[in-house]
Protein backbone atom coordinates (compact mmCIF):
# COMPACT_ATOMS: atom_id res chain seq x y z
CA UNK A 1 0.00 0.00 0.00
CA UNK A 2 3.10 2.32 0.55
CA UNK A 3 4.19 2.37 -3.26
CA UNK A 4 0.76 3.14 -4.00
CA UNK A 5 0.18 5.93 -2.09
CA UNK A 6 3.66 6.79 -3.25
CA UNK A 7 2.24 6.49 -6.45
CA UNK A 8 -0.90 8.75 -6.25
CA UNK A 9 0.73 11.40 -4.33
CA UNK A 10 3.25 11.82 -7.34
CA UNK A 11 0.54 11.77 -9.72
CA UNK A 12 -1.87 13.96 -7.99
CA UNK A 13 1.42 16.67 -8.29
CA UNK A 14 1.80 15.57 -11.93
CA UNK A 15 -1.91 16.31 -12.55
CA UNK A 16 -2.04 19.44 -10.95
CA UNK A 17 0.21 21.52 -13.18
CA UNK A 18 -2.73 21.12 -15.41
CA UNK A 19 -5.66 22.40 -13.06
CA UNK A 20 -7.70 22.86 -15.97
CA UNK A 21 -7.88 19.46 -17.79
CA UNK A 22 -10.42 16.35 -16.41
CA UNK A 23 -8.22 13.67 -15.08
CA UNK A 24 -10.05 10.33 -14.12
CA UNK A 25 -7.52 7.40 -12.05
CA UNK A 26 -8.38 4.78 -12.22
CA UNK A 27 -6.85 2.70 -8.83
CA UNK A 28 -6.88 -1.25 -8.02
CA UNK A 29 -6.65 -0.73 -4.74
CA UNK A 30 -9.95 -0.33 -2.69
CA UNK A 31 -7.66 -0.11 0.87
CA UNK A 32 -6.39 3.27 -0.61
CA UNK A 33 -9.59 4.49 -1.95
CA UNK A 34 -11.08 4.27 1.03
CA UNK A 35 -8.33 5.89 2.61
CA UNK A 36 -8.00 8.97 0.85
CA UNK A 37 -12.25 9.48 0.30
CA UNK A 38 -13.07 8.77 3.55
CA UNK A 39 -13.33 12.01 5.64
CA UNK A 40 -11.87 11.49 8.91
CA UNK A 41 -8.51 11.22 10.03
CA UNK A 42 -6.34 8.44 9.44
CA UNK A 43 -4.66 6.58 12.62
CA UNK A 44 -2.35 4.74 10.55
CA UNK A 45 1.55 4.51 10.06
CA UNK A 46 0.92 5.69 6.38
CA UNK A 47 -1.50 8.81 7.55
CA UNK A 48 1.22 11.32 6.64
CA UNK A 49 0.79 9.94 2.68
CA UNK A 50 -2.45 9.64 3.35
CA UNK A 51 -2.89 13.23 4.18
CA UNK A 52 -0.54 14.52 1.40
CA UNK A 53 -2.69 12.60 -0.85
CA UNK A 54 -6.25 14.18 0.33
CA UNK A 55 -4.48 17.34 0.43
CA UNK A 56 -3.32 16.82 -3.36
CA UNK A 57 -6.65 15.52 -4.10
CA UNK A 58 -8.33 18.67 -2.63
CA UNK A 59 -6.33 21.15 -4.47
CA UNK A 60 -7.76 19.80 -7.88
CA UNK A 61 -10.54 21.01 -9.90
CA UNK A 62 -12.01 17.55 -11.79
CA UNK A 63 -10.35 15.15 -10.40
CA UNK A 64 -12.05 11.21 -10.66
CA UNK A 65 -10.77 8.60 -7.85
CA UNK A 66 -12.53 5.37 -9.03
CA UNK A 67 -12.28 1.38 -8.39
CA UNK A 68 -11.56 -1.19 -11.00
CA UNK A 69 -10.05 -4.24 -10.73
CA UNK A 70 -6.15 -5.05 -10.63
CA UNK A 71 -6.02 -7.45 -13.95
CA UNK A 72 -7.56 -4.17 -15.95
CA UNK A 73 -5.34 -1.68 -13.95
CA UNK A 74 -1.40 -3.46 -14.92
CA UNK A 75 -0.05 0.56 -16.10
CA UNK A 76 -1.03 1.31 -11.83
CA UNK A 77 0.91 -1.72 -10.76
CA UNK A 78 3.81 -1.22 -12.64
CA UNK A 79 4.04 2.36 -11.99
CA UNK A 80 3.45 1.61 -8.26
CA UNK A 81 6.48 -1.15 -8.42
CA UNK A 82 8.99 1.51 -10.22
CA UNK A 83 8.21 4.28 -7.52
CA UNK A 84 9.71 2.52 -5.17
CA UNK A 85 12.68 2.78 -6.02
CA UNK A 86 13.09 6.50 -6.44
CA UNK A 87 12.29 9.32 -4.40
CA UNK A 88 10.91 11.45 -7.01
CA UNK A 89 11.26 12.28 -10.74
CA UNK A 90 13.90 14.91 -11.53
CA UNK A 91 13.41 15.66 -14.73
CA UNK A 92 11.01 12.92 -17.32
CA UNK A 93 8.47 10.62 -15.93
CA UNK A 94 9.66 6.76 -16.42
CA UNK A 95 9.73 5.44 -20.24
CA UNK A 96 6.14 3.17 -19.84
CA UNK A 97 4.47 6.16 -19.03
């Protein structure tokens, strides 16, 4: 759940250099939904992504958070695997992308 959150929280920066464009994400994890839609505050160890994440997700305009399931979703899992290894992207997003 780390590298996804990982994940999403670099996206959700990606996305919002362009406030003005519908993004939908499409997410195979229902743990981290839940997580960063639900509207209280999170207890766990990972509440600080958590909370960058809703933060992130706040700041956007048209931003879609929505379910489907992980056979469908391999582009998420594979971006999720890759983002742990690296802190952050200096310069171009990873060649898949």
């Amino acid at each position: 759940m780390h590298a996804k959150l990982i994940a999403l929280r670099e996206g959700l920066a990606y996305v919002g250099k362009w406030s003005s464009l519908v993004c939908h994400i499409e997410w195979d994890s229902q743990g981290v939904l839940h997580s960063i839609q639900q509207g209280q505050a999170d207890l766990s160890h990972l509440r600080c992504l958590i909370e960058d994440c809703k933060a992130l997700w706040a700041k956007q305009e048209i931003v879609y958070l929505r379910y489907m399931e992980r056979d469908a979703n391999g582009v998420a899992t594979c971006y999720a695997l890759y983002s742990q290894g690296m802190a952050e992207w200096v310069i171009d997003p990873p060649d898949f992308l």
